[in-house]
N, C-alpha and C. Protein backbone atom coordinates (compact mmCIF):
# COMPACT_ATOMS: atom_id res chain seq x y z
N UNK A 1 0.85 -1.17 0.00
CA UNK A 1 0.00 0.00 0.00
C UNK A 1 0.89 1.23 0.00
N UNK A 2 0.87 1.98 -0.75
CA UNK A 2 1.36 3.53 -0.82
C UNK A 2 0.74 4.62 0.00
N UNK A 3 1.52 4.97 0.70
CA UNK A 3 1.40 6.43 1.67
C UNK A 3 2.30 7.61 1.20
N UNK A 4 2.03 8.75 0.81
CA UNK A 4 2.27 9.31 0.34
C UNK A 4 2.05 10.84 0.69
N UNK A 5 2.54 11.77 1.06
CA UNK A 5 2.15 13.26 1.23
C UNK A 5 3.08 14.12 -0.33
N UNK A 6 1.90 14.77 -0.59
CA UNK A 6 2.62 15.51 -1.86
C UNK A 6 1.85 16.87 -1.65
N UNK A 7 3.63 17.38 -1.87
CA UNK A 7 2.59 19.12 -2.00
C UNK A 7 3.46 19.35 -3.30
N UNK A 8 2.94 21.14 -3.37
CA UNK A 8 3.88 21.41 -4.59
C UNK A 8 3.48 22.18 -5.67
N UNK A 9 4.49 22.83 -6.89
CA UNK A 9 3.56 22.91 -7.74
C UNK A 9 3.09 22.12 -8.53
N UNK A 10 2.12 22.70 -9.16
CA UNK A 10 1.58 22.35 -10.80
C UNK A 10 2.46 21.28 -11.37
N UNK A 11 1.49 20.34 -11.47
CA UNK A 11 2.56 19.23 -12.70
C UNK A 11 3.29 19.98 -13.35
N UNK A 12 4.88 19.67 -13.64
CA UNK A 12 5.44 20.36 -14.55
C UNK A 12 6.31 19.19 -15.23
N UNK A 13 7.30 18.90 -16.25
CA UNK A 13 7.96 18.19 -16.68
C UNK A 13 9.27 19.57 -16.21
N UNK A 14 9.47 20.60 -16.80
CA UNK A 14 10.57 21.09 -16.68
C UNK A 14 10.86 21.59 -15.30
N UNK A 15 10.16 21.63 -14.39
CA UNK A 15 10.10 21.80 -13.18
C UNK A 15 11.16 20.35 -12.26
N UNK A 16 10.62 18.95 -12.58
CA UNK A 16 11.28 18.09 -12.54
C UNK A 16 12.28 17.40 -13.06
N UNK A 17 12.18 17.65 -14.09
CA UNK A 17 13.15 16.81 -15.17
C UNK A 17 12.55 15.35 -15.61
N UNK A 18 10.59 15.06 -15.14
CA UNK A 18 10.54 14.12 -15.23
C UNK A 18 8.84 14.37 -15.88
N UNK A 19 8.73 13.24 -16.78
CA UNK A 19 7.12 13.87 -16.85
C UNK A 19 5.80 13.26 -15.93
N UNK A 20 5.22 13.86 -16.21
CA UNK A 20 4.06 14.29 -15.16
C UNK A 20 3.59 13.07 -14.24
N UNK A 21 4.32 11.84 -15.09
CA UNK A 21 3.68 10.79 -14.84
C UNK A 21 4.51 9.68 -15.74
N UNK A 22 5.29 8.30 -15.03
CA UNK A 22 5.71 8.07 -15.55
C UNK A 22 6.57 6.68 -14.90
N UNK A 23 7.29 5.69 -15.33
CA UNK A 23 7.64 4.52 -14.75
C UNK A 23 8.87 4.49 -14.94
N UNK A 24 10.11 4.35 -14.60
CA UNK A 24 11.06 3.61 -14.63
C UNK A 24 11.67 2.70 -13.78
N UNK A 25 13.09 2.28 -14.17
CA UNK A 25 13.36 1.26 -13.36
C UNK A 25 14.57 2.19 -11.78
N UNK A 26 14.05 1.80 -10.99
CA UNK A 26 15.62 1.92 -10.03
C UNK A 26 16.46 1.63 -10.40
N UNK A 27 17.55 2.14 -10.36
CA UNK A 27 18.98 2.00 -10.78
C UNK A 27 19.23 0.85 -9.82
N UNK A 28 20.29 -0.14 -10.32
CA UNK A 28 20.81 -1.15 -9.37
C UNK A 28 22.27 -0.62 -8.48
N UNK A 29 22.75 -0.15 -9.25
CA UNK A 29 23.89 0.49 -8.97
C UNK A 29 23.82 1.60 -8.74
N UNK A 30 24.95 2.70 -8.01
CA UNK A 30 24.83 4.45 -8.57
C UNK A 30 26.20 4.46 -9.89
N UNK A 31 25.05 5.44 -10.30
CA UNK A 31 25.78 5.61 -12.00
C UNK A 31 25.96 6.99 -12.33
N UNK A 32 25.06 8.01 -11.32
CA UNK A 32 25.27 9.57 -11.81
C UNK A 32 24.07 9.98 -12.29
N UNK A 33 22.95 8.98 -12.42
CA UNK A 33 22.01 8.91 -13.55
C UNK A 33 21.11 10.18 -12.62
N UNK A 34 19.66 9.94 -13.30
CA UNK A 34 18.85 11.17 -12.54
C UNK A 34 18.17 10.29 -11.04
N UNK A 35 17.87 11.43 -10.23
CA UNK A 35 17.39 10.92 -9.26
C UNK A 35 16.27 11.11 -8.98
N UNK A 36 15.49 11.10 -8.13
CA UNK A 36 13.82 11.33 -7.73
C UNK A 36 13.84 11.36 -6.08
N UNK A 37 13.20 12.31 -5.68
CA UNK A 37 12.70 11.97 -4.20
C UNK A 37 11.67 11.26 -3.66
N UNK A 38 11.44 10.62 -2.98
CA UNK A 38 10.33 9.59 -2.34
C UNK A 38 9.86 10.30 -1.81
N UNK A 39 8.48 10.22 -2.07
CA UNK A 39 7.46 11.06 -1.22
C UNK A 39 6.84 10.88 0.33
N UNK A 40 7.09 11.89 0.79
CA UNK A 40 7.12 11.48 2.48
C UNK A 40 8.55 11.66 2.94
N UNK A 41 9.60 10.88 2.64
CA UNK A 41 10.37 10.66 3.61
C UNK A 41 11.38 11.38 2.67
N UNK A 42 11.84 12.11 1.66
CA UNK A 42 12.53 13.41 1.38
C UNK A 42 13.69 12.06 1.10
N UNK A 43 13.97 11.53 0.76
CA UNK A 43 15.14 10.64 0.62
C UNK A 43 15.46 10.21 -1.09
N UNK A 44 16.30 10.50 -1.33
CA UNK A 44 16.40 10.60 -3.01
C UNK A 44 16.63 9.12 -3.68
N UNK A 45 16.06 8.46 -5.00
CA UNK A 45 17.01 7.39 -5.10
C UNK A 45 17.43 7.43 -7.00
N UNK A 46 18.13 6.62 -7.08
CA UNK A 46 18.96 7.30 -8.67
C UNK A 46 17.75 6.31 -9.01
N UNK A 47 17.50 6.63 -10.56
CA UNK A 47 16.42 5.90 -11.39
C UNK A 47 17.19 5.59 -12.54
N UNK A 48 17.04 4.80 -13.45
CA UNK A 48 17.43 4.45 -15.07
C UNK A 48 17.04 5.88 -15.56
N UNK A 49 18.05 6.30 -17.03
CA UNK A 49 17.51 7.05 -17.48
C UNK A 49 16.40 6.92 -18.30
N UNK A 50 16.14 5.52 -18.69
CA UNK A 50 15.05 5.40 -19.73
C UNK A 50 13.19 5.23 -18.74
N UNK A 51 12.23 6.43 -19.67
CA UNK A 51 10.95 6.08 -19.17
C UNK A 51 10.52 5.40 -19.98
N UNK A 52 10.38 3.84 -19.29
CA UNK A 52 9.26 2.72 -19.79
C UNK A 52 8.11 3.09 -19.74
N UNK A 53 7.40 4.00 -18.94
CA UNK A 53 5.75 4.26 -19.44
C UNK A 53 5.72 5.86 -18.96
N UNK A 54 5.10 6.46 -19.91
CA UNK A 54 4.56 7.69 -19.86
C UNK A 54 3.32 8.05 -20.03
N UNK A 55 3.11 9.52 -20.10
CA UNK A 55 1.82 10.03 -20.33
C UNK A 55 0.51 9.36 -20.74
N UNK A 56 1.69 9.27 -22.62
CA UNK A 56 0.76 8.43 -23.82
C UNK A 56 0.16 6.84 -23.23
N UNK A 57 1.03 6.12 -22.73
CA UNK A 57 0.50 4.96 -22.20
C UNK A 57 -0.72 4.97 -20.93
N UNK A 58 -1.18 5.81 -20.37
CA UNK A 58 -2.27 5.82 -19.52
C UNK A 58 -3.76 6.68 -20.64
N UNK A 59 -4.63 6.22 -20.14
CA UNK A 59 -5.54 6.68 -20.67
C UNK A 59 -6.88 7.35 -19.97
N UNK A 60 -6.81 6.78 -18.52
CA UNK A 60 -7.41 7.51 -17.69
C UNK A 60 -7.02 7.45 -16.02
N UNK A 61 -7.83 8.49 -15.24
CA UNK A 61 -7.87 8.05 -13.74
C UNK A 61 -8.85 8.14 -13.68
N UNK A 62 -9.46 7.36 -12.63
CA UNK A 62 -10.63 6.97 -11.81
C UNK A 62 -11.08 7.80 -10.57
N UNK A 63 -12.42 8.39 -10.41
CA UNK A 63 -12.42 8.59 -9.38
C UNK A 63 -11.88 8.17 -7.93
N UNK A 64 -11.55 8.85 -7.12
CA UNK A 64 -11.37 8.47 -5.71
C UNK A 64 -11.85 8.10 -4.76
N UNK A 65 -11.34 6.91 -4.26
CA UNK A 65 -12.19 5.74 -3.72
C UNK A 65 -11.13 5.07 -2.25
N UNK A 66 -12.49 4.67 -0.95
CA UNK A 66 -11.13 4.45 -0.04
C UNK A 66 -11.11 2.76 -0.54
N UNK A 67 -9.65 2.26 0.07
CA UNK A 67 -9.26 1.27 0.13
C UNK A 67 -8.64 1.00 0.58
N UNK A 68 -8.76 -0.49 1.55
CA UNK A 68 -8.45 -0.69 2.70
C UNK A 68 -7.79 0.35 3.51
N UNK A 69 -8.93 0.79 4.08
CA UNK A 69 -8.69 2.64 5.00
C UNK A 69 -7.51 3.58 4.35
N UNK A 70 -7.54 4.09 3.14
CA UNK A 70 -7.12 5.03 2.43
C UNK A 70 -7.67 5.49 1.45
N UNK A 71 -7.69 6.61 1.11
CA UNK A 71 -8.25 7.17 0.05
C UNK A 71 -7.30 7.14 -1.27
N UNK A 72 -7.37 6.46 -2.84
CA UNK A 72 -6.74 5.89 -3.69
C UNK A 72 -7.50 6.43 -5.05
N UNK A 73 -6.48 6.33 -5.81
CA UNK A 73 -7.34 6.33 -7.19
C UNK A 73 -6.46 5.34 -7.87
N UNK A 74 -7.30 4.48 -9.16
CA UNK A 74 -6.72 3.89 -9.77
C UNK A 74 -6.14 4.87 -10.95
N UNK A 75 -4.60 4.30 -11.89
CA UNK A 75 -4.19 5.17 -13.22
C UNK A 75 -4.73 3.76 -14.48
N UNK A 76 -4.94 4.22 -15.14
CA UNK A 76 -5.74 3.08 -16.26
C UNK A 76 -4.44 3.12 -18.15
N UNK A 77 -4.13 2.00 -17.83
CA UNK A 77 -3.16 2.05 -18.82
C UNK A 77 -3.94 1.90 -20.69
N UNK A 78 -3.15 2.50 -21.11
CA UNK A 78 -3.95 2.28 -22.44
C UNK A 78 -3.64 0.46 -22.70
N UNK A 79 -4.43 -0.04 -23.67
CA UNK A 79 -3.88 -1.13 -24.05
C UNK A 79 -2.43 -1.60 -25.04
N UNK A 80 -1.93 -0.50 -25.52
CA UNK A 80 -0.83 -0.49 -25.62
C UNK A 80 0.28 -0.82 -24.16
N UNK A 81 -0.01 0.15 -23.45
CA UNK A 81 0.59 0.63 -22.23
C UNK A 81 0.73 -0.97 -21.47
N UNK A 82 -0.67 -1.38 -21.21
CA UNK A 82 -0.64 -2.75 -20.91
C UNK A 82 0.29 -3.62 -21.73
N UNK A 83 0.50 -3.89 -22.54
CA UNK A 83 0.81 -4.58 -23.27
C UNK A 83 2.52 -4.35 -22.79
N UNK A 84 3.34 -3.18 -22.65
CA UNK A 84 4.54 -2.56 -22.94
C UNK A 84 4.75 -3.07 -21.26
N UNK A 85 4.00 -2.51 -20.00
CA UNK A 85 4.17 -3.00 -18.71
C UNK A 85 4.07 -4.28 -18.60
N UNK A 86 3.48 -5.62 -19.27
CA UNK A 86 3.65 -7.18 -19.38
C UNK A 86 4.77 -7.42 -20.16
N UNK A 87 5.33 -6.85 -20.41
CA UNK A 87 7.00 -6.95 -21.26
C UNK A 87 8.20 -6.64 -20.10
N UNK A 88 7.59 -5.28 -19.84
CA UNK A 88 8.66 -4.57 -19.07
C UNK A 88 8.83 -5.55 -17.59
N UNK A 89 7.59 -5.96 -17.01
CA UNK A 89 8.10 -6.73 -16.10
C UNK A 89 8.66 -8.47 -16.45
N UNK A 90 8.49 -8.74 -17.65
CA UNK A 90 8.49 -10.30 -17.55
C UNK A 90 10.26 -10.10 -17.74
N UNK A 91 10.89 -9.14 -18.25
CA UNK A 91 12.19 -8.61 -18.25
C UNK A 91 12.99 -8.38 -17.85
N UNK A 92 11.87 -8.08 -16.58
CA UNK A 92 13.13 -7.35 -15.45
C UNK A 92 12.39 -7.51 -14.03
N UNK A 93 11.97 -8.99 -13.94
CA UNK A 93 11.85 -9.80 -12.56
C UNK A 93 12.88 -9.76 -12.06
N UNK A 94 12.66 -9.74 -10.32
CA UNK A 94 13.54 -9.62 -9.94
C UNK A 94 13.95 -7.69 -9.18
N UNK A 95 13.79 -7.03 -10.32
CA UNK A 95 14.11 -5.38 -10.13
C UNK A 95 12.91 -5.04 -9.86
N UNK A 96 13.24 -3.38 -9.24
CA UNK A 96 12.16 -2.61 -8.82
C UNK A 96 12.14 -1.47 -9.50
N UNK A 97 10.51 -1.21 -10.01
CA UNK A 97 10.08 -0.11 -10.53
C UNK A 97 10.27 1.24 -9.78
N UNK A 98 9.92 2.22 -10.52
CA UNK A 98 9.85 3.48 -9.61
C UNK A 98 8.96 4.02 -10.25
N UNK A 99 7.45 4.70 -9.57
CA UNK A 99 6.27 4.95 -10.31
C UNK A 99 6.08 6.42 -9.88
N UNK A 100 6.45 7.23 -10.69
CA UNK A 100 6.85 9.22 -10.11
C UNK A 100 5.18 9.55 -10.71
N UNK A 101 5.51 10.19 -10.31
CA UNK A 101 4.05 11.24 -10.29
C UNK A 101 4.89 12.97 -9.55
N UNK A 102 4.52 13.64 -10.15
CA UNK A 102 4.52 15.08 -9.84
C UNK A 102 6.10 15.58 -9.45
N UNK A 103 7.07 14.39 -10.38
CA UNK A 103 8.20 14.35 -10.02
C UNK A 103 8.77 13.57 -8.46
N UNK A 104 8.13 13.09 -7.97
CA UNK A 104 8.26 12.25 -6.37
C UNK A 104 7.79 10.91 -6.91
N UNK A 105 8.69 10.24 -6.27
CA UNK A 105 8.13 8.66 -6.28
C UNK A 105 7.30 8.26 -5.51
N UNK A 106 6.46 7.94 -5.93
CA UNK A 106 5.29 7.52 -4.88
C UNK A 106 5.57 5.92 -4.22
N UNK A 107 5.60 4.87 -5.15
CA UNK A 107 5.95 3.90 -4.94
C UNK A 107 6.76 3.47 -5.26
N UNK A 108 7.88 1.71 -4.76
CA UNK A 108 8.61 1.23 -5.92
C UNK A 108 8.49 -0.34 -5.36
N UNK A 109 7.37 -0.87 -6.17
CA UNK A 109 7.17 -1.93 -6.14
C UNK A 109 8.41 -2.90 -6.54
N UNK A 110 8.69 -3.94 -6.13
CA UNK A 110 9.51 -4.97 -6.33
C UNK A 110 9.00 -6.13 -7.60
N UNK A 111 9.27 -6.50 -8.87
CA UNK A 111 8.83 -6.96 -9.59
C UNK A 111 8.57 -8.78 -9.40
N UNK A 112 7.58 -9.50 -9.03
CA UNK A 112 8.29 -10.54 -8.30
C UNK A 112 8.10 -11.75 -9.70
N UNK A 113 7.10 -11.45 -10.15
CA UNK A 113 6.63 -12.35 -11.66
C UNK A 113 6.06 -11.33 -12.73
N UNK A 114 6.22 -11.86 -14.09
CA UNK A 114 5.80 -11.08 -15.06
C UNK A 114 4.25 -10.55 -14.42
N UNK A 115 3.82 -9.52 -15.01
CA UNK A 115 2.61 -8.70 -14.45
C UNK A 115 2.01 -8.44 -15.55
N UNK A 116 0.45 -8.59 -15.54
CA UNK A 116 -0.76 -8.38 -16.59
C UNK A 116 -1.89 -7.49 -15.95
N UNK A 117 -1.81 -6.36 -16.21
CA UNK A 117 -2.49 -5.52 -15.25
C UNK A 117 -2.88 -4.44 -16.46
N UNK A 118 -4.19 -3.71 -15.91
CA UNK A 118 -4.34 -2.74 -16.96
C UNK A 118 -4.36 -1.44 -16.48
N UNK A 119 -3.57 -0.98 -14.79
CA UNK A 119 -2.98 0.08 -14.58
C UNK A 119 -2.65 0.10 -13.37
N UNK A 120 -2.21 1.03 -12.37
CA UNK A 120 -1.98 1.03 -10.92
C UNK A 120 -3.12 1.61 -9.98
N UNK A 121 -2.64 1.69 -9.17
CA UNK A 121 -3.64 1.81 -7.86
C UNK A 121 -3.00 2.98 -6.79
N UNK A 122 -3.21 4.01 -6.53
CA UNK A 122 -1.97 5.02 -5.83
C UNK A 122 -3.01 5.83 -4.72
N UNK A 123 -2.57 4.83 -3.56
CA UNK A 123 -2.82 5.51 -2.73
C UNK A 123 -2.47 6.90 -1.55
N UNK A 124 -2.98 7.62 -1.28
CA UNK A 124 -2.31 8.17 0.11
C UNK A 124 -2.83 8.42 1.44
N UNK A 125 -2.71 9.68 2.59
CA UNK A 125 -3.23 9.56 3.66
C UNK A 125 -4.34 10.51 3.92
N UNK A 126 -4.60 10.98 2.86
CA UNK A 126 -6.11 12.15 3.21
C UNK A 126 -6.42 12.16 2.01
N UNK A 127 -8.14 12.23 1.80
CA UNK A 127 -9.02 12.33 0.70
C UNK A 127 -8.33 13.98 -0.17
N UNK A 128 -8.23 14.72 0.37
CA UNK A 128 -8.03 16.02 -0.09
C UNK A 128 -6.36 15.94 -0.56
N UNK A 129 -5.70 15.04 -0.36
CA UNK A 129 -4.40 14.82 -0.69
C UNK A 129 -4.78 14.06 -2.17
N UNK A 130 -5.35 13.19 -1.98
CA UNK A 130 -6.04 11.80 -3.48
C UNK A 130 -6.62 12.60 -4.18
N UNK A 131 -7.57 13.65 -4.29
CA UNK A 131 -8.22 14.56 -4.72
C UNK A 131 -7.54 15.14 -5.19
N UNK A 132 -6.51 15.80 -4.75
CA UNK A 132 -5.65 16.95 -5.66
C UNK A 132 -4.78 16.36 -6.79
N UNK A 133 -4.12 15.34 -6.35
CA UNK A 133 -2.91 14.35 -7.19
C UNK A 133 -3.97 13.72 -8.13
N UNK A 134 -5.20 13.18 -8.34
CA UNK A 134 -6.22 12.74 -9.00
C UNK A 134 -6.12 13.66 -10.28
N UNK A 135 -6.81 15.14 -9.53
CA UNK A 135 -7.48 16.24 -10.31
C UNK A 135 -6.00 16.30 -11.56
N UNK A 136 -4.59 16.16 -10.52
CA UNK A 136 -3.31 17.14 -11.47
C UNK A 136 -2.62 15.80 -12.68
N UNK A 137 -3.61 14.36 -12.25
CA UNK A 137 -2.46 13.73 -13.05
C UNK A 137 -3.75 13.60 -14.34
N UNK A 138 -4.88 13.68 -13.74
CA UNK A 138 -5.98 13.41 -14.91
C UNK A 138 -6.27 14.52 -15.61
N UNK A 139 -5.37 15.98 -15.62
CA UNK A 139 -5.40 16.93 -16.56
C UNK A 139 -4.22 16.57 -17.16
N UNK A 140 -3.40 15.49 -17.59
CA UNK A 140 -2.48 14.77 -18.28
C UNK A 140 -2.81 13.76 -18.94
N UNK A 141 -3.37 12.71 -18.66
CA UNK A 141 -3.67 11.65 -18.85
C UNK A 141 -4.57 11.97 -19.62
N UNK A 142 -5.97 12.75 -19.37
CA UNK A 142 -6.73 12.62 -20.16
C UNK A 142 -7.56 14.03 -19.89
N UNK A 143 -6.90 14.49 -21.02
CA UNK A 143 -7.14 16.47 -21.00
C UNK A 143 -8.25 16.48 -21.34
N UNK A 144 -9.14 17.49 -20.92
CA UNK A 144 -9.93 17.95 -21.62
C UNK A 144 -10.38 18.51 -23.08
């Protein structure tokens, strides 16, 4: 389960160096590469430079909904997207993702078997926290 406090500005890509929304892998090693902060605990970790899923690969978010006592929204991958995340993990079992949002890592799941999923689940600790990160990633995902 993801806990998460995010403040901040406005989605930005040039603000972060990362876009708005987006997957890569943790670095195994340090290499110099770019880094990301974990959200909550201010602690940085190096990431791959390559983004395995972006923008284009999600296609929507879901309203906000609690689960198991948190307030969450699901991100909804396009079927491409699906398709590219059942690759990316059957690849790289074993390693851990890093799933940024608003430039902060929210999560970094551990890959344990290939994965068939048609998006994530991102929770945090207040409705008005899920609400805002909802509102800023679904004027990306799926603009008006």
């Amino acid at each position: 389960m993801l806990v998460a406090f995010l403040a901040g500005p406005a989605i930005s890509q040039a603000a972060s160096g990362f876009d708005p929304i987006e997957v890569r892998l943790v670095a195994q090693e340090p290499r110099g590469g770019p880094t990301a902060v974990v959200a909550g605990d201010d602690r940085k970790l190096e990431v791959e430079p390559e983004t395995l899923l972006g923008p284009s690969d999600f296609v929507s978010v879901s309203q906000v909904e609690w689960v198991e006592g948190k307030p969450g929204f699901n991100v909804v991958l396009t079927p491409a997207g699906a398709e590219k995340y059942e690759r990316i993990s059957t690849e790289n079992v074993g390693r851990t993702l890093a799933i940024i949002v608003d430039g902060k890592i929210l999560m970094t799941p551990k890959i344990l078997d290939p994965v068939r999923a048609q998006g994530f689940l991102l929770t945090l600790n207040t409705e008005p926290e899920a609400q805002a990160l909802a509102a800023k990633v679904r004027q990306v995902v799926a603009p008006n």
